[in-house]
C-alpha atoms as a PDB file:
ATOM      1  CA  UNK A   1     -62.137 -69.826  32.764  1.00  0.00           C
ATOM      2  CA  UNK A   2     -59.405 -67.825  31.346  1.00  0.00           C
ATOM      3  CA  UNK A   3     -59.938 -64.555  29.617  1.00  0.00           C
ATOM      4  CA  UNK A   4     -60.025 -64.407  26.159  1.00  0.00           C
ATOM      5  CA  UNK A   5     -57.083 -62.611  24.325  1.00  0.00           C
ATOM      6  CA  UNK A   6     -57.724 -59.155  23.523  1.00  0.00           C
ATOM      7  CA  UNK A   7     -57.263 -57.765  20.141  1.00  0.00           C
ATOM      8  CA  UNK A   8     -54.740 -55.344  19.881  1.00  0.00           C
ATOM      9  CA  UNK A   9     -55.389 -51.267  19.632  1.00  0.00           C
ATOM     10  CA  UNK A  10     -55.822 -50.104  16.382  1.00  0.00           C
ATOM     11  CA  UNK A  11     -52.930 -47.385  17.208  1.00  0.00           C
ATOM     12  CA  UNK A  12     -49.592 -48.442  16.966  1.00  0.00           C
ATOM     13  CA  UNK A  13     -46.791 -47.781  19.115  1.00  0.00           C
ATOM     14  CA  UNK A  14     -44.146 -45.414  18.087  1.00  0.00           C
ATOM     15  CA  UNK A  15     -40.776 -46.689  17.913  1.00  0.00           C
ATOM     16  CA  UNK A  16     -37.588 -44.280  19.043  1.00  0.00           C
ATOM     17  CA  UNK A  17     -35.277 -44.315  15.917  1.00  0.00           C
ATOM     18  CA  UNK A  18     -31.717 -44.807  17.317  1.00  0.00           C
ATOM     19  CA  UNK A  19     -29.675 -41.525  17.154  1.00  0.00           C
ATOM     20  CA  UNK A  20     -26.998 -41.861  14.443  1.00  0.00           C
ATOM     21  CA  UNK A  21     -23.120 -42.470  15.958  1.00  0.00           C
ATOM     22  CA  UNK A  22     -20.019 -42.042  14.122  1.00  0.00           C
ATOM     23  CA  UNK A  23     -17.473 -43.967  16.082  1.00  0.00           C
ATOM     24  CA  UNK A  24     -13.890 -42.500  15.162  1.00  0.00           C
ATOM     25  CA  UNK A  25     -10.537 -42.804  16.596  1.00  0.00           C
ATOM     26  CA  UNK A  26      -7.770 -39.733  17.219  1.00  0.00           C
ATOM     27  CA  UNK A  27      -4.832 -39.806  16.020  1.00  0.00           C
ATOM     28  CA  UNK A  28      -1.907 -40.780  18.021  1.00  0.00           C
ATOM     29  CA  UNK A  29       0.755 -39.074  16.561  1.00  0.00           C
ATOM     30  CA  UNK A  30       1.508 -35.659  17.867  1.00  0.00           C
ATOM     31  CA  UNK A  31       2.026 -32.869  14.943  1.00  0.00           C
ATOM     32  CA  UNK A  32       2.715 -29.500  15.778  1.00  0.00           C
ATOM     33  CA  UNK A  33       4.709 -26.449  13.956  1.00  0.00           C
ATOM     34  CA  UNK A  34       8.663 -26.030  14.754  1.00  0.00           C
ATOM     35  CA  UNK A  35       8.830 -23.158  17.109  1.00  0.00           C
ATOM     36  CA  UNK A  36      10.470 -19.916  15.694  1.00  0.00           C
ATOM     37  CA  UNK A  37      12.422 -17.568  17.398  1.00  0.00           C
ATOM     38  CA  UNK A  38      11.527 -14.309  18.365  1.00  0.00           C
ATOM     39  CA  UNK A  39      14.396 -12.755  16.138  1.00  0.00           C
ATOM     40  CA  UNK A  40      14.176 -14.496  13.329  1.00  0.00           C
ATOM     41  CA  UNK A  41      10.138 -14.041  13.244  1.00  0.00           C
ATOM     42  CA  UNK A  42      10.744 -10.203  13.563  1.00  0.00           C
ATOM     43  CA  UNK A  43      13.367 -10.480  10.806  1.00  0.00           C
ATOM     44  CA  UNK A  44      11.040 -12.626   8.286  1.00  0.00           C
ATOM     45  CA  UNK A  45       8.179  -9.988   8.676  1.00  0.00           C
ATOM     46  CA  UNK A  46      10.456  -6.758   8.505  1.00  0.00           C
ATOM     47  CA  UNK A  47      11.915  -8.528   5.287  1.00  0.00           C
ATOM     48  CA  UNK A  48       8.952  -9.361   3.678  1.00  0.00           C
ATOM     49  CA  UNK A  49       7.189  -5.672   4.138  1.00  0.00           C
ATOM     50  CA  UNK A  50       9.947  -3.953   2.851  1.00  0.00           C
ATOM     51  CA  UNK A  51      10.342  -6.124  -0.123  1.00  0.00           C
ATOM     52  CA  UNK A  52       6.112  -5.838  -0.929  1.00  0.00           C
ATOM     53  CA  UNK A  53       6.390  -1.980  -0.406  1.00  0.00           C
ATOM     54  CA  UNK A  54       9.203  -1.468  -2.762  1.00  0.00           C
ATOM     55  CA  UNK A  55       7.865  -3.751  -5.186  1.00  0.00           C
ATOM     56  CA  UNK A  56       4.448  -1.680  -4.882  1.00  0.00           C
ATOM     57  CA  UNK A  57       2.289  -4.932  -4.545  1.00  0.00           C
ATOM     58  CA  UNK A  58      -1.096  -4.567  -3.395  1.00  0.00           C
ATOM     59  CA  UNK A  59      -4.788  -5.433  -4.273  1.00  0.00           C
ATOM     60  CA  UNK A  60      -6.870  -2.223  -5.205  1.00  0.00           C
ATOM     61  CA  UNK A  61     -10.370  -2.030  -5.476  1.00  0.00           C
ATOM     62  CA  UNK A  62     -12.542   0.244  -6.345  1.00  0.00           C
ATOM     63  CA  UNK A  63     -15.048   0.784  -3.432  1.00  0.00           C
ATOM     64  CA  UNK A  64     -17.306   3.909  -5.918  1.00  0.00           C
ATOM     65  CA  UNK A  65     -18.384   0.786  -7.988  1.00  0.00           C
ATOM     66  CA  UNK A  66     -21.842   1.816  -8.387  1.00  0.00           C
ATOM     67  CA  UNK A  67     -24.711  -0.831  -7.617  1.00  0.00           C
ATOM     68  CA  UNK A  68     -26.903  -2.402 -10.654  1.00  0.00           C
ATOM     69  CA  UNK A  69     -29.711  -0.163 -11.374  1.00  0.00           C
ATOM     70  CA  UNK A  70     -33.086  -1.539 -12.762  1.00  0.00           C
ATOM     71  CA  UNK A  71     -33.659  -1.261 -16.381  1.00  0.00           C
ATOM     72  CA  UNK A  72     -35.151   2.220 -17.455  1.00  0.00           C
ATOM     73  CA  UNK A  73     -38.695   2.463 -18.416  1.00  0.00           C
ATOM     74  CA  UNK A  74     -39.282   3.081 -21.997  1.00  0.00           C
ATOM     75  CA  UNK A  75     -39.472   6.796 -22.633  1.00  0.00           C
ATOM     76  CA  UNK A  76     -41.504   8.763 -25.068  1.00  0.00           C
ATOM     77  CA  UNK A  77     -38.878  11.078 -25.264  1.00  0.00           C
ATOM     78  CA  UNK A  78     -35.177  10.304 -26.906  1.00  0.00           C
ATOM     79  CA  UNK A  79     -34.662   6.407 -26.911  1.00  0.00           C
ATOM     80  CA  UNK A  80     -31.345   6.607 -29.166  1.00  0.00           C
ATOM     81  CA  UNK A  81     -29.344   6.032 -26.293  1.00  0.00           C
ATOM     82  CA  UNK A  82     -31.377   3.087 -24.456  1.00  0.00           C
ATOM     83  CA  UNK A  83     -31.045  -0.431 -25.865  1.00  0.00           C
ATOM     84  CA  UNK A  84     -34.830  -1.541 -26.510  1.00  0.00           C
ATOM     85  CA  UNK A  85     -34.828  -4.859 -25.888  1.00  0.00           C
ATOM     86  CA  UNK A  86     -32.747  -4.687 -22.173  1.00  0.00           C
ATOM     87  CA  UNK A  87     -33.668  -1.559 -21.490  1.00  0.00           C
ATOM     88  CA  UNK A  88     -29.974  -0.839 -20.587  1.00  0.00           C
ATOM     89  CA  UNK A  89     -28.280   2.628 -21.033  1.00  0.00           C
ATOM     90  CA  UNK A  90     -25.730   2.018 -24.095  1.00  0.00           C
ATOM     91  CA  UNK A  91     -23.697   5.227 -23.001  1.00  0.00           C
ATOM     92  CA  UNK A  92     -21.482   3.851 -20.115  1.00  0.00           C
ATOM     93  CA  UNK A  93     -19.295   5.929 -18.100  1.00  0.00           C
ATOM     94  CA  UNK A  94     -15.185   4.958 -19.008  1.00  0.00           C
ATOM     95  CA  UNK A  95     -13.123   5.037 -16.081  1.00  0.00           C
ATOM     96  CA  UNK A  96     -11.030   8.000 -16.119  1.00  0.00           C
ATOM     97  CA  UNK A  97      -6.946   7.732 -17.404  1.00  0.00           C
ATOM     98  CA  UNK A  98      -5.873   9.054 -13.989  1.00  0.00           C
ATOM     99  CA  UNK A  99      -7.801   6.506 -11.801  1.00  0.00           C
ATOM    100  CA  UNK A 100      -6.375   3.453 -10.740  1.00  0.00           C
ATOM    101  CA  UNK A 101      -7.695   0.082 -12.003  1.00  0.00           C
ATOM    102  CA  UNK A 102      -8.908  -2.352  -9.404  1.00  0.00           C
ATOM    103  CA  UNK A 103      -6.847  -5.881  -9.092  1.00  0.00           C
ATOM    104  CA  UNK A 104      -3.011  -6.276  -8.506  1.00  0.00           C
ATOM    105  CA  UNK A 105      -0.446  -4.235  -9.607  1.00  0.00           C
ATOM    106  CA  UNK A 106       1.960  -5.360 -10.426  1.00  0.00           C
ATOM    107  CA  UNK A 107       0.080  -8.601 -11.980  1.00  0.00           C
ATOM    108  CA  UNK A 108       3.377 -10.335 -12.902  1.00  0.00           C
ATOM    109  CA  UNK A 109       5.018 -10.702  -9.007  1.00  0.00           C
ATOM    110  CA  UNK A 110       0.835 -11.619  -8.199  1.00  0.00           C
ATOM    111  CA  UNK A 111       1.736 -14.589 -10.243  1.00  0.00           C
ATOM    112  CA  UNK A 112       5.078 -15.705  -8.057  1.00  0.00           C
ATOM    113  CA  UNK A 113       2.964 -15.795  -4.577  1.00  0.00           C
ATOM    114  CA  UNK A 114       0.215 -18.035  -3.532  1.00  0.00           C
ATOM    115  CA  UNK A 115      -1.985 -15.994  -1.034  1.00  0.00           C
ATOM    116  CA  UNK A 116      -4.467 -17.809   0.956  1.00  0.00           C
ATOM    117  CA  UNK A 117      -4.839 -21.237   2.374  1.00  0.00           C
ATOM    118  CA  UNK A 118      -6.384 -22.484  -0.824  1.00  0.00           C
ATOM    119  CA  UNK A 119      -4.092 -21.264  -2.996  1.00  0.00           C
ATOM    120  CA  UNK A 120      -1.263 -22.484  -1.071  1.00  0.00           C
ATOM    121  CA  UNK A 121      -2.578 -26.179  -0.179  1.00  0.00           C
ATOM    122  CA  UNK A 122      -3.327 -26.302  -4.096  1.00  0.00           C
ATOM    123  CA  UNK A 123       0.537 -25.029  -4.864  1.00  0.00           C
ATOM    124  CA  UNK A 124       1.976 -27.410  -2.293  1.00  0.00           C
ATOM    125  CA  UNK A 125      -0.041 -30.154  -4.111  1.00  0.00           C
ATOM    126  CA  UNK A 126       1.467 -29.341  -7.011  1.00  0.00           C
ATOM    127  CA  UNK A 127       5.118 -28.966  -5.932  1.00  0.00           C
ATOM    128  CA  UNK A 128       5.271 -25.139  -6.967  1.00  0.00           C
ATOM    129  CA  UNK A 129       6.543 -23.591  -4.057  1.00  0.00           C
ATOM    130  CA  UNK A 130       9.961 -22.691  -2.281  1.00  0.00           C
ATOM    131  CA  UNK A 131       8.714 -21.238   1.115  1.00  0.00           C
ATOM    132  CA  UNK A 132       5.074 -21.670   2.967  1.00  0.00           C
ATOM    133  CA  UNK A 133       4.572 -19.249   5.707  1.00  0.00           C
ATOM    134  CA  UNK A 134       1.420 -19.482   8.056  1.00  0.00           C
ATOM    135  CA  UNK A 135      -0.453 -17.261  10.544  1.00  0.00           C
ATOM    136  CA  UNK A 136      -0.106 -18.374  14.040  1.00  0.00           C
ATOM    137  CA  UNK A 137      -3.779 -16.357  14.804  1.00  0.00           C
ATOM    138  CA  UNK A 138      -5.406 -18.639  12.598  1.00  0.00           C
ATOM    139  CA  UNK A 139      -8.183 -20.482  14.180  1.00  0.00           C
ATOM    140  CA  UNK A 140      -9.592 -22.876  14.333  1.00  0.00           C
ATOM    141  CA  UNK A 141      -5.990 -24.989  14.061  1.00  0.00           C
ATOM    142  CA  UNK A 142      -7.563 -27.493  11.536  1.00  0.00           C
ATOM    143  CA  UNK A 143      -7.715 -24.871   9.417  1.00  0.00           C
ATOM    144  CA  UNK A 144      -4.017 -24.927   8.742  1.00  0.00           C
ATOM    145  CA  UNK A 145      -2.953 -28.248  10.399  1.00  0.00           C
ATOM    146  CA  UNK A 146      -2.922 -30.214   7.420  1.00  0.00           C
ATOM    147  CA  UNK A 147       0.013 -27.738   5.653  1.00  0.00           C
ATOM    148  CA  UNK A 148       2.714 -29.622   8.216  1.00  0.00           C
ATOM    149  CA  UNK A 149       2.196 -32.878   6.345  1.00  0.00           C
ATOM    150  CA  UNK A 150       1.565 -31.599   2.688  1.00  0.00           C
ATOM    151  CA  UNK A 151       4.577 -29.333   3.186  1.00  0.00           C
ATOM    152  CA  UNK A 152       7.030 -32.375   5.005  1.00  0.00           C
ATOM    153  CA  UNK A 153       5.651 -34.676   1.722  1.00  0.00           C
ATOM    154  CA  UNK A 154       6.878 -32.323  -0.389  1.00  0.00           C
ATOM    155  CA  UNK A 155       9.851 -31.220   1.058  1.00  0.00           C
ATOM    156  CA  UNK A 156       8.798 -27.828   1.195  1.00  0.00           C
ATOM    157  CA  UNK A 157       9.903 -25.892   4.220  1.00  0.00           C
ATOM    158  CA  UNK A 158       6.999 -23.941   6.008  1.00  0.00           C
ATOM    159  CA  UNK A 159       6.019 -22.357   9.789  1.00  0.00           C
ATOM    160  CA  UNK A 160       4.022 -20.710  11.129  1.00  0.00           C
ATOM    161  CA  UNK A 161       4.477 -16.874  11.795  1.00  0.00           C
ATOM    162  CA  UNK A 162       3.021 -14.967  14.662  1.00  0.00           C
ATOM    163  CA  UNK A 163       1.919 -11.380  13.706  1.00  0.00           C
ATOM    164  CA  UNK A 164       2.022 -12.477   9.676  1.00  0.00           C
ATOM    165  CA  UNK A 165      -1.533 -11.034   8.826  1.00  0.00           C
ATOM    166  CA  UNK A 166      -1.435  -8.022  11.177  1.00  0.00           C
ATOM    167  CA  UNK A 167       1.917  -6.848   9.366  1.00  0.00           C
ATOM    168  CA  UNK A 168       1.396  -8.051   5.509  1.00  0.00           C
ATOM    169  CA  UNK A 169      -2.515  -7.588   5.155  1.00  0.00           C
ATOM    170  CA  UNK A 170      -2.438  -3.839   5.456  1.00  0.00           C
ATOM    171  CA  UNK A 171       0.853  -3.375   3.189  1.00  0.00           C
ATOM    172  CA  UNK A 172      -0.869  -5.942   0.366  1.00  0.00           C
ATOM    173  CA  UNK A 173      -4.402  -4.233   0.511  1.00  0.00           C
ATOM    174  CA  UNK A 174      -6.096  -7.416   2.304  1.00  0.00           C
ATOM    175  CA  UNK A 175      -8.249  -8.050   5.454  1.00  0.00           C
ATOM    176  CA  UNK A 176      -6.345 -10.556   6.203  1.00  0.00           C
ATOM    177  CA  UNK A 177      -3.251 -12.812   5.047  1.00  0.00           C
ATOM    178  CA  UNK A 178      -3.293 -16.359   6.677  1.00  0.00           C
ATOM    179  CA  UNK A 179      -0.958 -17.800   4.636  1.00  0.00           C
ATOM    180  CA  UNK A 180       1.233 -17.046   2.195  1.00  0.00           C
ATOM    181  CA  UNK A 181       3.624 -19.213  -0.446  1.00  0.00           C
ATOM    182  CA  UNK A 182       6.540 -18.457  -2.461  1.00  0.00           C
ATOM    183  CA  UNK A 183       6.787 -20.589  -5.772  1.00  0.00           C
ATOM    184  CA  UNK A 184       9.637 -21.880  -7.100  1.00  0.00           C
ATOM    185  CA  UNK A 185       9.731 -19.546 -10.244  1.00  0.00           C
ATOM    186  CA  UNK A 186       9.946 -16.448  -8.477  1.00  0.00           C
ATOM    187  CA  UNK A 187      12.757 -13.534  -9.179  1.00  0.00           C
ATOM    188  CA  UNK A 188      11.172 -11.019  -7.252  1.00  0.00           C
ATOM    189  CA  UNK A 189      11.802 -12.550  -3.830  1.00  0.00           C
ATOM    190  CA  UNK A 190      15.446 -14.424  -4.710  1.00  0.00           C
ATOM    191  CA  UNK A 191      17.661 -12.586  -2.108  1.00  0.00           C
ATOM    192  CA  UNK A 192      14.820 -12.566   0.433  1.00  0.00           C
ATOM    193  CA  UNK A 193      14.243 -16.134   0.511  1.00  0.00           C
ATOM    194  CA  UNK A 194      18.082 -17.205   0.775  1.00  0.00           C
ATOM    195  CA  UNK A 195      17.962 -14.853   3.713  1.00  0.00           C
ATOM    196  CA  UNK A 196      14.844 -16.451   4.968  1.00  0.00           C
ATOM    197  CA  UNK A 197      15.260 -20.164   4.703  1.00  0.00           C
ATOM    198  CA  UNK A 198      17.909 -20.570   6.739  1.00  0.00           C
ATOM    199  CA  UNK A 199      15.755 -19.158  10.114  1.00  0.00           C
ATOM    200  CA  UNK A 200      13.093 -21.588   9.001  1.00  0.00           C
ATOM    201  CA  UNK A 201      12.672 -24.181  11.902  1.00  0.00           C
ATOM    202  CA  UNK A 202      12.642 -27.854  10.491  1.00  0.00           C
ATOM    203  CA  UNK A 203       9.073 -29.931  10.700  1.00  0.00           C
ATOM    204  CA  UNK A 204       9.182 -33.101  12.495  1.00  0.00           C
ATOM    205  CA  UNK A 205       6.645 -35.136  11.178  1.00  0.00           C
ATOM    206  CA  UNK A 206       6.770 -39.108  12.824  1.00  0.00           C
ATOM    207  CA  UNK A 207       5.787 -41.137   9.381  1.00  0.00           C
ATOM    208  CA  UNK A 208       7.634 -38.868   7.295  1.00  0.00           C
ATOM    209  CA  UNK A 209      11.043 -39.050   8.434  1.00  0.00           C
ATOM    210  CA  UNK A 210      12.922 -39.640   5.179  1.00  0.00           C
ATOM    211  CA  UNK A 211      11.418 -36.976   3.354  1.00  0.00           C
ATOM    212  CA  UNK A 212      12.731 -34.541   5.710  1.00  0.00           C
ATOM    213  CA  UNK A 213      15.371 -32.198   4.183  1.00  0.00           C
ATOM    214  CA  UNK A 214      17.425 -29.254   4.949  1.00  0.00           C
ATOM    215  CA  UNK A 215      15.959 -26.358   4.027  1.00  0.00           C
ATOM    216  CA  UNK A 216      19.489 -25.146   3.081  1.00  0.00           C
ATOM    217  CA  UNK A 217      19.572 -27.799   0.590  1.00  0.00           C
ATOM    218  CA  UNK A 218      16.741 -26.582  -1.776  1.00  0.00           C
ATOM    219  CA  UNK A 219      19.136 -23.326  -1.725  1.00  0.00           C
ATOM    220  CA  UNK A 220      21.608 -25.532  -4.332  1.00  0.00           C
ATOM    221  CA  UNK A 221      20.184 -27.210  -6.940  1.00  0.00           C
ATOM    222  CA  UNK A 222      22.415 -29.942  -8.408  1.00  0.00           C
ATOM    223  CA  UNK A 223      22.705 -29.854 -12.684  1.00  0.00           C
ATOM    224  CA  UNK A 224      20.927 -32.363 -14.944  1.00  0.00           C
ATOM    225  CA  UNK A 225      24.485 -33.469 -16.068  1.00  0.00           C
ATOM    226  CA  UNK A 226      25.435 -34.662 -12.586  1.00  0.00           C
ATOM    227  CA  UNK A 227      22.636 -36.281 -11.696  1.00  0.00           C
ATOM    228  CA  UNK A 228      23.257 -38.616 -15.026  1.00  0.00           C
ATOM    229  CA  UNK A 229      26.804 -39.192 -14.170  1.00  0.00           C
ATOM    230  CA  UNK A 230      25.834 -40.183 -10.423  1.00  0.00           C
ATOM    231  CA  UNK A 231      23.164 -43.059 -12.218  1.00  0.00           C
ATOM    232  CA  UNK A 232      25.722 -44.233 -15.220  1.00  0.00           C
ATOM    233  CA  UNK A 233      28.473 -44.786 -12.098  1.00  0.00           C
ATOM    234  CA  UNK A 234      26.488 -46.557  -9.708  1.00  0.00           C
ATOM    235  CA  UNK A 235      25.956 -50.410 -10.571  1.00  0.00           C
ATOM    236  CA  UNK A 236      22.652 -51.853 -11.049  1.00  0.00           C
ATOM    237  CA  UNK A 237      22.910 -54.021  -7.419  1.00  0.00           C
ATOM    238  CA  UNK A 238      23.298 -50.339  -6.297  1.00  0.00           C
ATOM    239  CA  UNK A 239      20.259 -49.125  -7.247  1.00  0.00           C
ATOM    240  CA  UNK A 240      17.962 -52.411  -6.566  1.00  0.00           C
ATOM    241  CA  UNK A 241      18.950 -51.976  -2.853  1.00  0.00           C
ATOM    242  CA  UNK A 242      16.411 -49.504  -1.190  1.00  0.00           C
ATOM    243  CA  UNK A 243      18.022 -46.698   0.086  1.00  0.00           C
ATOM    244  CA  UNK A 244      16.762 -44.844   3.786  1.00  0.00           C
ATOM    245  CA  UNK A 245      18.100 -41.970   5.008  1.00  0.00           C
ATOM    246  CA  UNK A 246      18.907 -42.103   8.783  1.00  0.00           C
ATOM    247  CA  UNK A 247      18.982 -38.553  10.759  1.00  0.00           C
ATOM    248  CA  UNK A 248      21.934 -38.488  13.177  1.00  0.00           C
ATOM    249  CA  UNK A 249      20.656 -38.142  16.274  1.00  0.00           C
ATOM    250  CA  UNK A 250      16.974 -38.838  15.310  1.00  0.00           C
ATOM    251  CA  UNK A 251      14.462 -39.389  18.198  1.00  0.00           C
ATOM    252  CA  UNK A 252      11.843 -41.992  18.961  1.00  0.00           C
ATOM    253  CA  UNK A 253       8.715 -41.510  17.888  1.00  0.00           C
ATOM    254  CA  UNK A 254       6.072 -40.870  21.118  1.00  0.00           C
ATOM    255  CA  UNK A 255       2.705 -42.446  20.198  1.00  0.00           C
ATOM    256  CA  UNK A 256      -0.211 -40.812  22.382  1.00  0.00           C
ATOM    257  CA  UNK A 257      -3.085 -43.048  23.389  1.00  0.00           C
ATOM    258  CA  UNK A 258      -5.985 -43.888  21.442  1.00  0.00           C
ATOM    259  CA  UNK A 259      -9.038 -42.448  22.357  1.00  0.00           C
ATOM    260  CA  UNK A 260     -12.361 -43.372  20.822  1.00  0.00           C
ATOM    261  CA  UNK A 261     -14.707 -40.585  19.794  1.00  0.00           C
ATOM    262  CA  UNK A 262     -18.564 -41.239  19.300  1.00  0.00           C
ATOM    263  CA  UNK A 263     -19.895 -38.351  17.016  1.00  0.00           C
ATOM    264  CA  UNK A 264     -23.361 -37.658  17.443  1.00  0.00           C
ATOM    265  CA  UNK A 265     -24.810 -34.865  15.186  1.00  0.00           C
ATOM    266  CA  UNK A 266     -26.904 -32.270  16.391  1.00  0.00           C
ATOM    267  CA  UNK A 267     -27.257 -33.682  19.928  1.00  0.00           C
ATOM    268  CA  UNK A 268     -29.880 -31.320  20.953  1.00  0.00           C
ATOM    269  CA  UNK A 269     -32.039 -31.913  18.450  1.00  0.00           C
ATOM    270  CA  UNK A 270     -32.232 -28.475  17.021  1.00  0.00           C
ATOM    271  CA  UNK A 271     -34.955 -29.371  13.961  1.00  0.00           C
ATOM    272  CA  UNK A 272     -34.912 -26.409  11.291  1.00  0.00           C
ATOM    273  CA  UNK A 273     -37.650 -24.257  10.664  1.00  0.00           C
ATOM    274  CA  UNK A 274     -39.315 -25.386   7.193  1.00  0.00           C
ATOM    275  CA  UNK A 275     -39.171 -23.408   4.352  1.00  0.00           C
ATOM    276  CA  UNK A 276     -42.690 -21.405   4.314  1.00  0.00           C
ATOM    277  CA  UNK A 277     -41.595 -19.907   7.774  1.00  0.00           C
ATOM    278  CA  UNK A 278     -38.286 -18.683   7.077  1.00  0.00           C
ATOM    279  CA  UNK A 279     -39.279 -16.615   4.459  1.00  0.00           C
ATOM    280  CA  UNK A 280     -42.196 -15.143   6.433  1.00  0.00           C
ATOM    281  CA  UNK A 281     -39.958 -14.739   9.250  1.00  0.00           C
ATOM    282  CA  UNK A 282     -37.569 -12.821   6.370  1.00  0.00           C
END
């Protein structure tokens, strides 16, 4: 006779979950920062710390900032000078005439620059600024990458400067400077920047080819005036034609291979500690 089925186990088998995959592809164009000569890089830095230092711009702060202190315990003896319901001492200590005030002096020229990565992606989305200049040391290269593209889309030129934070931090009062923008409004850097843009190596960017400009050209503006003549002459077949503008002696575009990427987070398996035994670990 055959054997009677057996009932199954009470326990229940554990099933693997499958690991989480984030399939991606790379991109296949290539984008890299124009190289910059060695001359013109030393030029563009001694230019720029002269300017700052005779301009006197720098961040100062004031490291004697003393640290919060707890609120005083009420006193039997004279209370006219403690708040009673903080407990906070209502006599504070002015900062003398002769020491300097922390923050950027002079605030005005603060207001022409962009300092920062931040500050600079959020000028260039705005179409604010004349120049972007970029640390070569700054890594990882993501970190900065996307400036090429933001700066090409605005027609903005930018590159990337070897030695910029190592020269400018110190003179500015900073740790560190990894990139730094000139806005379009500025009158404290006018004769620097015509000397500047010139040296400025042009960004070749494979899906952006139109937009690419000399960066001579932003040097002369054209008049309102002009711009209304140029539209009143042209005829209205003119202007329903699209227009493209073809670099002489543009060349192909090189597409690298795709590549497919399977992201798996935390591969190892690294679980984190829960809450009650970080703190006692703290």
């Amino acid at each position: 006779m055959a054997a009677a089925p057996q009932a199954p186990g009470r326990g229940s088998v554990r099933k693997t979950r499958p690991l989480p995959v984030k399939t991606s592809l790379n991109n296949p164009y290539s984008i890299c920062w124009g190289a910059l000569d060695r001359e013109d890089m030393h030029f563009i830095l001694q230019t720029l710390e002269d300017r700052i230092q005779s301009l006197g711009l720098q961040k100062i702060e004031d490291r004697k900032r003393k640290k919060k202190q707890p609120p005083l315990k009420k006193q039997s003896g004279d209370m006219s000078s403690i708040d009673v319901d903080t407990g906070e001492d209502l006599k504070e200590e002015k900062p003398r005439g002769d020491a300097p005030v922390s923050g950027w002096t002079p605030a005005d020229v603060r207001k022409q620059l962009a300092i920062g990565i931040n500050e600079v992606t959020r000028a260039l989305e705005r179409n604010e600024l004349l120049l972007a200049l970029v640390c070569k040391s700054a890594k990882p290269a993501i970190m900065t990458s996307h400036l090429v593209q933001l700066s090409v889309s605005r027609g903005v030129p930018a590159c990337q400067v070897p030695r910029l934070s190592e020269r400018l931090a110190p003179v500015l009062g900073l740790k560190c400077v990894l990139a730094l923008g000139f806005k379009r409004n500025t009158t404290a850097f006018g004769e620097e920047l015509r000397a500047i843009l010139p040296r400025v190596p042009r960004l070749n960017v494979a899906w952006l080819q139109d937009a690419l400009e000399d960066p001579r050209e932003n040097l002369q503006t054209e008049s309102l005036e002009s711009q209304d003549e140029e539209i009143l002459d042209t005829s209205f077949e003119d202007l329903s034609k699209p227009k493209r503008k073809h670099a002489e002696g543009q060349q192909a575009v090189v597409l690298q291979p795709l590549k497919i990427k399977k992201l798996i987070p935390n591969p190892n398996k690294i679980r984190k500690p829960p809450k009650s035994k970080r703190t006692a670990s703290k």
